[in-house]
Protein backbone atom coordinates (compact mmCIF):
# COMPACT_ATOMS: atom_id res chain seq x y z
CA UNK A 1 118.53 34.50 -193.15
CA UNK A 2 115.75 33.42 -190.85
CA UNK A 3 115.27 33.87 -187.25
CA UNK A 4 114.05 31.35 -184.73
CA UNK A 5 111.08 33.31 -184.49
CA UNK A 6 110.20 33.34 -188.33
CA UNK A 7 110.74 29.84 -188.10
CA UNK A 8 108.47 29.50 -184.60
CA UNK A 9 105.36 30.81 -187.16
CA UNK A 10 106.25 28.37 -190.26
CA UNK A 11 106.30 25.75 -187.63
CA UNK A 12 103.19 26.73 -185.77
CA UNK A 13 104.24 29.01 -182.42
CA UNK A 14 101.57 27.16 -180.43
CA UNK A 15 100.63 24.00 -181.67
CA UNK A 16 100.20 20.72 -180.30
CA UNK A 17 104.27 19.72 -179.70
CA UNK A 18 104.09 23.69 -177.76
CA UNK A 19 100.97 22.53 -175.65
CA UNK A 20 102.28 18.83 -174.95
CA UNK A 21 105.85 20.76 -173.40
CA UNK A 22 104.06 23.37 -171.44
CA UNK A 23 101.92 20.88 -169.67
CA UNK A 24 104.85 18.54 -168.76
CA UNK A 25 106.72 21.67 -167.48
CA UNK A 26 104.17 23.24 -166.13
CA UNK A 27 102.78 19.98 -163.80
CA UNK A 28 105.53 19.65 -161.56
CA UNK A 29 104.97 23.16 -160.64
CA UNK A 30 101.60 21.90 -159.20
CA UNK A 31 104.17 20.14 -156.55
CA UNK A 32 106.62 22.64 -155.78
CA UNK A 33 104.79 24.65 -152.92
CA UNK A 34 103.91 20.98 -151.55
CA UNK A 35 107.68 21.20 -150.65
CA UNK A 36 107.16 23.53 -148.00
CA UNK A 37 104.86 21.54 -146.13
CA UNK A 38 107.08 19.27 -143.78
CA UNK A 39 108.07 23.44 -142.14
CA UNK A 40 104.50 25.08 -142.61
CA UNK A 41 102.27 23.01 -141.55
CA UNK A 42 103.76 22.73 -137.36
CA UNK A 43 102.76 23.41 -134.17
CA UNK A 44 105.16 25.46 -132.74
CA UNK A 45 104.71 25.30 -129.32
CA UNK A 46 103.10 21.84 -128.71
CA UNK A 47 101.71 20.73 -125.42
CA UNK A 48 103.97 18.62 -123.95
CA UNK A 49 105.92 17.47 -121.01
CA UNK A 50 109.46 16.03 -120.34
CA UNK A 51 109.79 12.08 -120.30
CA UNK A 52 109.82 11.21 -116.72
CA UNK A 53 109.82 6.98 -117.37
CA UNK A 54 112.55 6.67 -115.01
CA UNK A 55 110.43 6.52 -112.45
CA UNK A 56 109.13 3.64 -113.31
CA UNK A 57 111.83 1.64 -112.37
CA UNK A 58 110.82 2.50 -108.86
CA UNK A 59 106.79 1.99 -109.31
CA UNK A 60 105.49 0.70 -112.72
CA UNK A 61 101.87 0.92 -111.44
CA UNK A 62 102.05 4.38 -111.26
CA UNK A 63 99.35 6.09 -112.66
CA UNK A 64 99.53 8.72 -115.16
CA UNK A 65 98.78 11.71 -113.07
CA UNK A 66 101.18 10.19 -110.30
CA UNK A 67 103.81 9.85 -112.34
CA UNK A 68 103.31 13.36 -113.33
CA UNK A 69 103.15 15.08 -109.98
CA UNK A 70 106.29 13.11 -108.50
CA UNK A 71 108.81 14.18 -111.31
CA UNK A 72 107.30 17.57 -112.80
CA UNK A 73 107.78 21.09 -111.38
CA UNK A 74 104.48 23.37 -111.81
CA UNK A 75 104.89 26.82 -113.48
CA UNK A 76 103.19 29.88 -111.21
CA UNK A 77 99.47 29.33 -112.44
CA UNK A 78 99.28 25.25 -111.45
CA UNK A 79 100.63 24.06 -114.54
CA UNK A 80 103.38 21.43 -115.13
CA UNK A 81 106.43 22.97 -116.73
CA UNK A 82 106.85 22.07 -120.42
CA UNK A 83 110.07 22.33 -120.81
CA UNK A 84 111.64 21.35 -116.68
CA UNK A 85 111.73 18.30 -115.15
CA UNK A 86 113.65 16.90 -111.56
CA UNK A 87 116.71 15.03 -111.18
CA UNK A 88 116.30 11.12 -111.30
CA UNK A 89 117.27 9.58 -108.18
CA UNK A 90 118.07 6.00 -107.30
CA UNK A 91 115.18 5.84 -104.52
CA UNK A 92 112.72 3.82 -103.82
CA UNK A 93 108.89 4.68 -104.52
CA UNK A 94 108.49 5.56 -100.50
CA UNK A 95 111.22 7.58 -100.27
CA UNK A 96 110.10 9.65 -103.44
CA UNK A 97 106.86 10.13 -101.78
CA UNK A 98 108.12 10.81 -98.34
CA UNK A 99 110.69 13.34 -99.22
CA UNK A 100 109.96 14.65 -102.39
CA UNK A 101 112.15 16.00 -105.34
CA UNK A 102 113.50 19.23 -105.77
CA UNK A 103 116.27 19.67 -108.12
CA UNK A 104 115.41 20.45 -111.56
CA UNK A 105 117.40 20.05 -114.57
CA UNK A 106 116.28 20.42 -118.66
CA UNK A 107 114.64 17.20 -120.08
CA UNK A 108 116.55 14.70 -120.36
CA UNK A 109 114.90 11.80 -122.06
CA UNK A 110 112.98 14.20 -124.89
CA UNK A 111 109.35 14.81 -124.52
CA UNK A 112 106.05 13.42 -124.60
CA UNK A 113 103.53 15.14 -126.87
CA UNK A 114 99.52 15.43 -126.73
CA UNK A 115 96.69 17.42 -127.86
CA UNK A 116 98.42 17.62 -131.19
CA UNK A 117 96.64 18.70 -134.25
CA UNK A 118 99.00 16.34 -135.99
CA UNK A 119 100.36 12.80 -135.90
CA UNK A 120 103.91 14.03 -136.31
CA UNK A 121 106.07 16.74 -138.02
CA UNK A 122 109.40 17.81 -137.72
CA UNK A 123 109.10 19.95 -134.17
CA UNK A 124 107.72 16.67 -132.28
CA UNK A 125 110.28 14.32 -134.17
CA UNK A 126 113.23 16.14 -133.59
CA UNK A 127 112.31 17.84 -130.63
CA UNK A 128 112.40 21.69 -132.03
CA UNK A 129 111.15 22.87 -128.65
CA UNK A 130 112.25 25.24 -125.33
CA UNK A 131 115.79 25.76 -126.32
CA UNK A 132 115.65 24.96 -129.67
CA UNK A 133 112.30 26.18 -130.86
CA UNK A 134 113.82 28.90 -133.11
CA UNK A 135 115.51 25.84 -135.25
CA UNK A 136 111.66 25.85 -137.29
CA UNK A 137 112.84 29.49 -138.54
CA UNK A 138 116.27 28.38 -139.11
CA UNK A 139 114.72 25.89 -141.34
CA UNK A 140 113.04 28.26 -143.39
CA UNK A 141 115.99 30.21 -143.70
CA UNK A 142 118.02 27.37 -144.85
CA UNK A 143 115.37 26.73 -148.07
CA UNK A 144 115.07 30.14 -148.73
CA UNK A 145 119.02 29.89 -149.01
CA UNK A 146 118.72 26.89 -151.06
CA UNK A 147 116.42 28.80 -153.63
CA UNK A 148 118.86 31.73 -153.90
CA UNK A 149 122.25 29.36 -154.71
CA UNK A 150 120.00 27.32 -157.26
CA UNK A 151 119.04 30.67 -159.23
CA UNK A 152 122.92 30.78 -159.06
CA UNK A 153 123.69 27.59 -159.88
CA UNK A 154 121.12 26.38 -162.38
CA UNK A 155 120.78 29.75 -164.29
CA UNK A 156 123.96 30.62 -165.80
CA UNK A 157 124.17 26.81 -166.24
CA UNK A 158 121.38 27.11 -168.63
CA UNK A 159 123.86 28.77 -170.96
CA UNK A 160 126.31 26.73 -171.07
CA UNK A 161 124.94 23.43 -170.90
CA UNK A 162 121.42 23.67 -172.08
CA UNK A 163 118.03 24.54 -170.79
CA UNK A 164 116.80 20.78 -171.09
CA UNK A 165 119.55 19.47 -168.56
CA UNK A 166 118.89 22.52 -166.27
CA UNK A 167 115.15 21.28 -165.69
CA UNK A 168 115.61 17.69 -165.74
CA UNK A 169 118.52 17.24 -163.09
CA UNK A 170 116.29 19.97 -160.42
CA UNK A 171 113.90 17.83 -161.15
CA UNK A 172 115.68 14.26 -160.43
CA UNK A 173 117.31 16.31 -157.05
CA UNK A 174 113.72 17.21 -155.49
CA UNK A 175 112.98 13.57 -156.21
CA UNK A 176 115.70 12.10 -154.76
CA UNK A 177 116.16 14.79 -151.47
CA UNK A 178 112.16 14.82 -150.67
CA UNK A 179 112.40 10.88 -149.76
CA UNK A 180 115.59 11.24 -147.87
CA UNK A 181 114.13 14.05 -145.80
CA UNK A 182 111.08 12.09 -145.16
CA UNK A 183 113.58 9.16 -144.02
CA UNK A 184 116.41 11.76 -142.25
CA UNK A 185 116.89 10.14 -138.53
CA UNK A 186 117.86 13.56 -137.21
CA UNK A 187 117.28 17.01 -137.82
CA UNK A 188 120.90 17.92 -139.37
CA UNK A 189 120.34 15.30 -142.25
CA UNK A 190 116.72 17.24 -142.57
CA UNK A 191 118.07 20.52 -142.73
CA UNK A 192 120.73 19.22 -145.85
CA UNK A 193 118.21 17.80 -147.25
CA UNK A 194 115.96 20.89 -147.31
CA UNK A 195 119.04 23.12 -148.62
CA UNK A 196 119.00 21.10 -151.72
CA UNK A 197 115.54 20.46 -152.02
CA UNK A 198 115.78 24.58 -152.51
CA UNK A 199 118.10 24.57 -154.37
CA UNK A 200 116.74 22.22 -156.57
CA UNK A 201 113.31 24.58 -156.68
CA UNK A 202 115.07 27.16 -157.39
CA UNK A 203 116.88 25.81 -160.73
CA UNK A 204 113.23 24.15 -161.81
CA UNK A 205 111.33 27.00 -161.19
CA UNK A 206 113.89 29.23 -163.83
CA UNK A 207 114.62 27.08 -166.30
CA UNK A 208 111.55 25.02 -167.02
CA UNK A 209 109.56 28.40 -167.73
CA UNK A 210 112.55 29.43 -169.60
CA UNK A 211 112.23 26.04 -171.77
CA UNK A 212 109.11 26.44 -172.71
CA UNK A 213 108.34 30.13 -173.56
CA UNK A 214 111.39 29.89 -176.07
CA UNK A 215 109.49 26.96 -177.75
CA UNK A 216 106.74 29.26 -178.25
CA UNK A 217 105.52 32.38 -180.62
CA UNK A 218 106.19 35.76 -178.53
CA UNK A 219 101.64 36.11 -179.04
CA UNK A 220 101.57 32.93 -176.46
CA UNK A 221 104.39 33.32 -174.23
CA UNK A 222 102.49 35.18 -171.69
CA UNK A 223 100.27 32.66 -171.04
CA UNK A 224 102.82 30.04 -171.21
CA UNK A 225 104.45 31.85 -167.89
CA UNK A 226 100.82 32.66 -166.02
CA UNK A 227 99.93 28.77 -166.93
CA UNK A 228 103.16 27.88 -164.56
CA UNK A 229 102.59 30.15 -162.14
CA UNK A 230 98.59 28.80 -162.36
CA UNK A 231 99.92 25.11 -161.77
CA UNK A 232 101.77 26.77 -158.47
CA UNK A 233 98.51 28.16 -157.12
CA UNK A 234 96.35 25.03 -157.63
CA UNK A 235 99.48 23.09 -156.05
CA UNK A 236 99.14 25.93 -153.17
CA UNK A 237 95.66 24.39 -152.37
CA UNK A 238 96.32 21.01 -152.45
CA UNK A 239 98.86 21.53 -150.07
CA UNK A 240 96.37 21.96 -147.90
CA UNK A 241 94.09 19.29 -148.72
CA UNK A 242 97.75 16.99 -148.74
CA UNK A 243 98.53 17.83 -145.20
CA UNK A 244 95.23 17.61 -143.62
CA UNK A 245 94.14 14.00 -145.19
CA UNK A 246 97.99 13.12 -144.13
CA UNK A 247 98.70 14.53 -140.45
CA UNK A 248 102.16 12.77 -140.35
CA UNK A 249 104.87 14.93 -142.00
CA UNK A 250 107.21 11.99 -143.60
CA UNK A 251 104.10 9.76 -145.22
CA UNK A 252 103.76 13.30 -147.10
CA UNK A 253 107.22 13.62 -147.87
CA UNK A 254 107.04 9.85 -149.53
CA UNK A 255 104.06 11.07 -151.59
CA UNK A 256 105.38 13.90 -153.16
CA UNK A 257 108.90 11.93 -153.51
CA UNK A 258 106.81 9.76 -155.55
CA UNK A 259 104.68 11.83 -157.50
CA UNK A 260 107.76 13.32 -159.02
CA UNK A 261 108.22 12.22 -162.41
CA UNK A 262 110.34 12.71 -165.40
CA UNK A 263 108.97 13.62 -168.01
CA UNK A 264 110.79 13.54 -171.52
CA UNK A 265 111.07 17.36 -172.75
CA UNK A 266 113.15 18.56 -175.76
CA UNK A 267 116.01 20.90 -175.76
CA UNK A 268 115.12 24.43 -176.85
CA UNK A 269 116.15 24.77 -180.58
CA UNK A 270 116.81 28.26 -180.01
CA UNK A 271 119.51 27.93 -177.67
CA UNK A 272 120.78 25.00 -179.69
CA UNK A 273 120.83 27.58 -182.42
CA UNK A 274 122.70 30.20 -180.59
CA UNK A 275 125.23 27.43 -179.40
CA UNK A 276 126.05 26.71 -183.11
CA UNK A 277 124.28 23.67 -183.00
CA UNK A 278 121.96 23.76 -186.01
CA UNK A 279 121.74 19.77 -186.97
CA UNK A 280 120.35 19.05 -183.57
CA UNK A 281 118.39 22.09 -183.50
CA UNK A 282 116.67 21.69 -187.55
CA UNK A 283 116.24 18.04 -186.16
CA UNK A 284 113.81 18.96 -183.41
CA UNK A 285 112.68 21.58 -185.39
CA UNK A 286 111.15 19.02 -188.12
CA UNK A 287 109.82 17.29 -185.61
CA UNK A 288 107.66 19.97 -184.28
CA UNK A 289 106.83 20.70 -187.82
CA UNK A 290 105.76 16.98 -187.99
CA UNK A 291 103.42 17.37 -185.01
CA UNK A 292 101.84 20.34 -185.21
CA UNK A 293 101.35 19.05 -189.28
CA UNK A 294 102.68 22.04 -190.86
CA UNK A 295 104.99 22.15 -193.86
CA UNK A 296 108.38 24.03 -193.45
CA UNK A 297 109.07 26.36 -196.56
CA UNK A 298 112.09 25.39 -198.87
CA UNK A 299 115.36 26.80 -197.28
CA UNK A 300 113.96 28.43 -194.44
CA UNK A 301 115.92 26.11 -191.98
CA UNK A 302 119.62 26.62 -194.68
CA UNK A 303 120.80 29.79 -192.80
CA UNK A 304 119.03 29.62 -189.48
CA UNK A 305 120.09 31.53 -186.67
CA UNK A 306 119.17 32.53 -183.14
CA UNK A 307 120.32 35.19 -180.98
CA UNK A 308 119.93 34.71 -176.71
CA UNK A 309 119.14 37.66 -175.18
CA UNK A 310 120.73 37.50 -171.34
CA UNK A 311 117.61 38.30 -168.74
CA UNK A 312 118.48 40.59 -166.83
CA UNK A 313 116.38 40.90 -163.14
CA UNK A 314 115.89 44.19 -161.18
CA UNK A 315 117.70 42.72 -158.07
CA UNK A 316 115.65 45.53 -156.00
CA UNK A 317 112.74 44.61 -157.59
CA UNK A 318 112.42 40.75 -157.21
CA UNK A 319 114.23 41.55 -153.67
CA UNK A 320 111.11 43.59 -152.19
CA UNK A 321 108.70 41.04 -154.11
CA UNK A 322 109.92 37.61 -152.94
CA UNK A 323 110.28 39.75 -149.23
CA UNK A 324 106.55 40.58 -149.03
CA UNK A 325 105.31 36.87 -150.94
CA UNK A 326 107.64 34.59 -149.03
CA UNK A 327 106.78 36.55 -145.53
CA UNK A 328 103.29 35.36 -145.90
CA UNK A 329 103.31 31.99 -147.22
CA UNK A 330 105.99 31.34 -144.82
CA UNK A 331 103.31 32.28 -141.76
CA UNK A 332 100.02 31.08 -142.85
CA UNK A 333 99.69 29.80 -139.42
CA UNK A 334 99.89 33.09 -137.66
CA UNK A 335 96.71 34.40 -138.87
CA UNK A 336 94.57 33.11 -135.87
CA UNK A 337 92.20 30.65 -138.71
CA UNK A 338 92.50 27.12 -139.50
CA UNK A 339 95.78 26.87 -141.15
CA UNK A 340 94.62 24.90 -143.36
CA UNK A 341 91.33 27.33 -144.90
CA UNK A 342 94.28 29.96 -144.75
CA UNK A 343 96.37 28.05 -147.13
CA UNK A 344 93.87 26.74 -149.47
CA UNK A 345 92.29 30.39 -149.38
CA UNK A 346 96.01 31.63 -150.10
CA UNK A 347 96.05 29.30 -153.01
CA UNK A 348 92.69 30.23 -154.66
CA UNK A 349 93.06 33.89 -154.14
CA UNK A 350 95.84 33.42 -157.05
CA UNK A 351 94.06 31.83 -159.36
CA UNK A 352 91.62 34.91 -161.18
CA UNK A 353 95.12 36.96 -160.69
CA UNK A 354 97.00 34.80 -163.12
CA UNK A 355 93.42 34.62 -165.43
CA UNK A 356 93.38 38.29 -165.23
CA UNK A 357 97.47 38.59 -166.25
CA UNK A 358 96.90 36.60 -169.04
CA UNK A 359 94.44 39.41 -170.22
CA UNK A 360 96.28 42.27 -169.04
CA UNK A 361 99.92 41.19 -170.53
CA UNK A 362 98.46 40.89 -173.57
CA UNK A 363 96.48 44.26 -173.97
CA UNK A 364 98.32 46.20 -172.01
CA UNK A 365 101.35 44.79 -172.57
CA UNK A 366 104.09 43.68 -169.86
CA UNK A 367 105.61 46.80 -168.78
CA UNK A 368 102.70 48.36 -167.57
CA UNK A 369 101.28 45.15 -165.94
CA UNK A 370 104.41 44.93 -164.03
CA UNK A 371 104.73 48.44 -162.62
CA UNK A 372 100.75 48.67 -162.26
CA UNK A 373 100.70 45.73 -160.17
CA UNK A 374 103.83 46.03 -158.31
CA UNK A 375 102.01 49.88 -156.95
CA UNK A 376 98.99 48.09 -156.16
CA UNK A 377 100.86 45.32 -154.21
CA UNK A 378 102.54 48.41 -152.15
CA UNK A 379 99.64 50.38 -151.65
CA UNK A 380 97.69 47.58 -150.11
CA UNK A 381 101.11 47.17 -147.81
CA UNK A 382 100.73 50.00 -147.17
CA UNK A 383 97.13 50.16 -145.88
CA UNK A 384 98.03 47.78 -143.40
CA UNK A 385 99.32 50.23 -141.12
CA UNK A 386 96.17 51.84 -140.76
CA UNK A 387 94.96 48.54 -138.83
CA UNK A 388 95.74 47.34 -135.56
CA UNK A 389 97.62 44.16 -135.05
CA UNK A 390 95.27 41.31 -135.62
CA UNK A 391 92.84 43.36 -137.83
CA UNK A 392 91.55 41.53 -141.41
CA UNK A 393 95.06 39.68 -141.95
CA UNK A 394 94.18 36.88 -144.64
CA UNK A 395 92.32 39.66 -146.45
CA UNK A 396 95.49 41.61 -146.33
CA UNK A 397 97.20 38.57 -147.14
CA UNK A 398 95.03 38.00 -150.25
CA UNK A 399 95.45 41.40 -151.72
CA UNK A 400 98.78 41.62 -151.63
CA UNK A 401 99.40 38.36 -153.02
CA UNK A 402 96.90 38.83 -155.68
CA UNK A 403 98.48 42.20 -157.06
CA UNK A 404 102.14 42.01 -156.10
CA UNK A 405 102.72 38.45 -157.65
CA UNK A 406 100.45 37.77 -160.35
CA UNK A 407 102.41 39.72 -162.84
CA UNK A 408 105.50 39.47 -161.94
């Protein structure tokens, strides 16, 4: 009786239908960090000031400044407030000058931004300032949640239903949900939108690795998963290149909406073989064979059989790792640089890690690359402490992505 993985080395466990799979899993992973653009890639605290057109009801050849110092409050060092305004009145332009205005509510007509490094994003479009500046974190929060119900969702789906449709409907969802949060008129539709755009992530990124390492010999598989997680660094750096050719957050959103695409991927044979499927599974099987040219041996596909192995995740483990990797990709722009040489530098800094985990999975094997670099990550952590505030952050940043993800 032969086992998937006898039949994996008849077949050839890395031959051309392996490599042609891999890459059209492993692309779209090149887009997934793009999806946290429209969140990263802010200014937080704008300069701004409230909309004060009213007035110019009672004066339209006011000038700028004018219109400025009749209806604005300044803060204690000269400045006008940012986030105060005073109460429209039904006066004439003489009276407003002769008596002045003193009551002073919130803005009530939204803002007017300036000085902004971009053309728009979410804070100046939905006005996520003064009261509501903290909605940017709740934002974050929201995807992050997204990402944790789509490991729920889409993983134990993959058992039931199969790995193909697991990858494939993600996939279709981060289509679909990117353009409709590029188009979202208000920030609640945007925040729905971003739930299941994690969501969505979350289901690709576990299934289409899944997918293709159990098309492929156990000699290969580790640089099946690095070759993902490769795709996902290079897609880290043109992030930044995305956002700072395209300064307005929705054109971006329409790009990557539309650089989603579908590409046709088999079902894994193996789980079609542990699902008591064998016709469909000895079908795609000979079509493998047929690609990579080999011959299958007489009867080696009569009693074929698979077994699926449950994969079972240190919750701990992948708890304290996504804690320290997501707390620095999700503040790239706190490190006092260009947020944009922080991000690409973020990206590259992966790169020679997931090189150097090819190498180290295979002679060292994955056990010990896990728990070597999983130290390493928490030393360097560690080492921060020893620094002020402020003191060699993206180098700290760097390291500890470098040796606490690569291997994961």
């Amino acid at each position: 009786m032969a086992d998937f993985g006898e039949i994996l080395q008849a077949i050839g466990d890395f031959g051309l239908f392996q490599k042609v799979i891999l890459l059209g899993l492993a692309l779209p992973h090149f887009l997934l960090p793009v999806f946290f653009c429209s969140f990263l890639f802010i200014q937080s605290d704008p300069e701004r000031h409230c909309n004060t057109d009213w007035i110019l009801t009672a004066d339209p050849n006011l000038t700028s400044e004018e219109q400025l110092n009749l209806t604005l409050p300044r803060e204690e060092d000269g400045t006008f407030s940012r986030c105060r305004m005073f109460v429209p009145v039904d006066w004439d332009i003489g009276a407003i000058r002769e008596y002045g205005l003193n009551d002073t509510t919130g803005c009530q007509s939204g803002w007017v931004y300036h000085s902004t490094l971009y053309e728009s994003t979410i804070v100046t479009d939905f006005d996520l300032v003064c009261e509501k500046s903290s909605m940017t974190s709740v934002v974050q929060t929201v995807m992050m949640t997204g990402l944790l119900v789509g490991s729920f969702i889409f993983g134990p789906t993959a058992e039931s239903y199969g790995r193909r449709r697991t990858t494939q409907i993600p996939a279709v969802l981060l289509s679909i949900f990117t353009f409709i949060a590029g188009v979202s008129p208000n920030f609640y539709i945007y925040l729905v939108s971003q739930f299941i755009i994690g969501t969505a992530l979350g289901g690709y990124r576990i299934n289409s690795t899944v997918l293709a390492t159990e098309w492929i010999g156990v000699k290969k598989r580790s640089f099946a998963s690095c070759m993902n997680q490769m795709f996902g660094a290079l897609g880290q750096c043109a992030m930044a290149y995305l956002v700072y050719a395209i300064r307005n957050w929705r054109t971006a959103q329409y790009v990557m909406s539309g650089a989603q695409a579908i590409v046709w991927i088999p079902e894994s044979a193996r789980w079609l073989l542990g699902n008591g499927r064998n016709q469909e599974a000895i079908k795609l099987i000979r079509k493998a064979a047929a690609i990579n040219k080999k011959n299958i041996p007489e009867n080696l596909l009569d009693k074929a059989k698979s077994f699926i192995y449950p994969l079972f995740y240190s919750v701990l483990l992948r708890f304290s790792l996504n804690l320290g990797y997501f707390c620095l990709v999700l503040n790239v722009g706190k490190f006092g640089l260009s947020i944009f040489l922080v991000q690409f530098l973020f990206g590259i800094s992966e790169i020679p890690a997931h090189l150097l985990c090819i190498w180290a999975l295979e002679l060292i094997g994955r056990k010990k690359s896990l728990l070597s670099t999983l130290l390493i990550g928490g030393l360097v952590c560690l080492l921060t402490l020893i620094f002020s505030q402020g003191e060699f952050p993206v180098l700290y940043a760097q390291l500890t992505r470098i040796h606490s993800f690569a291997c994961q």
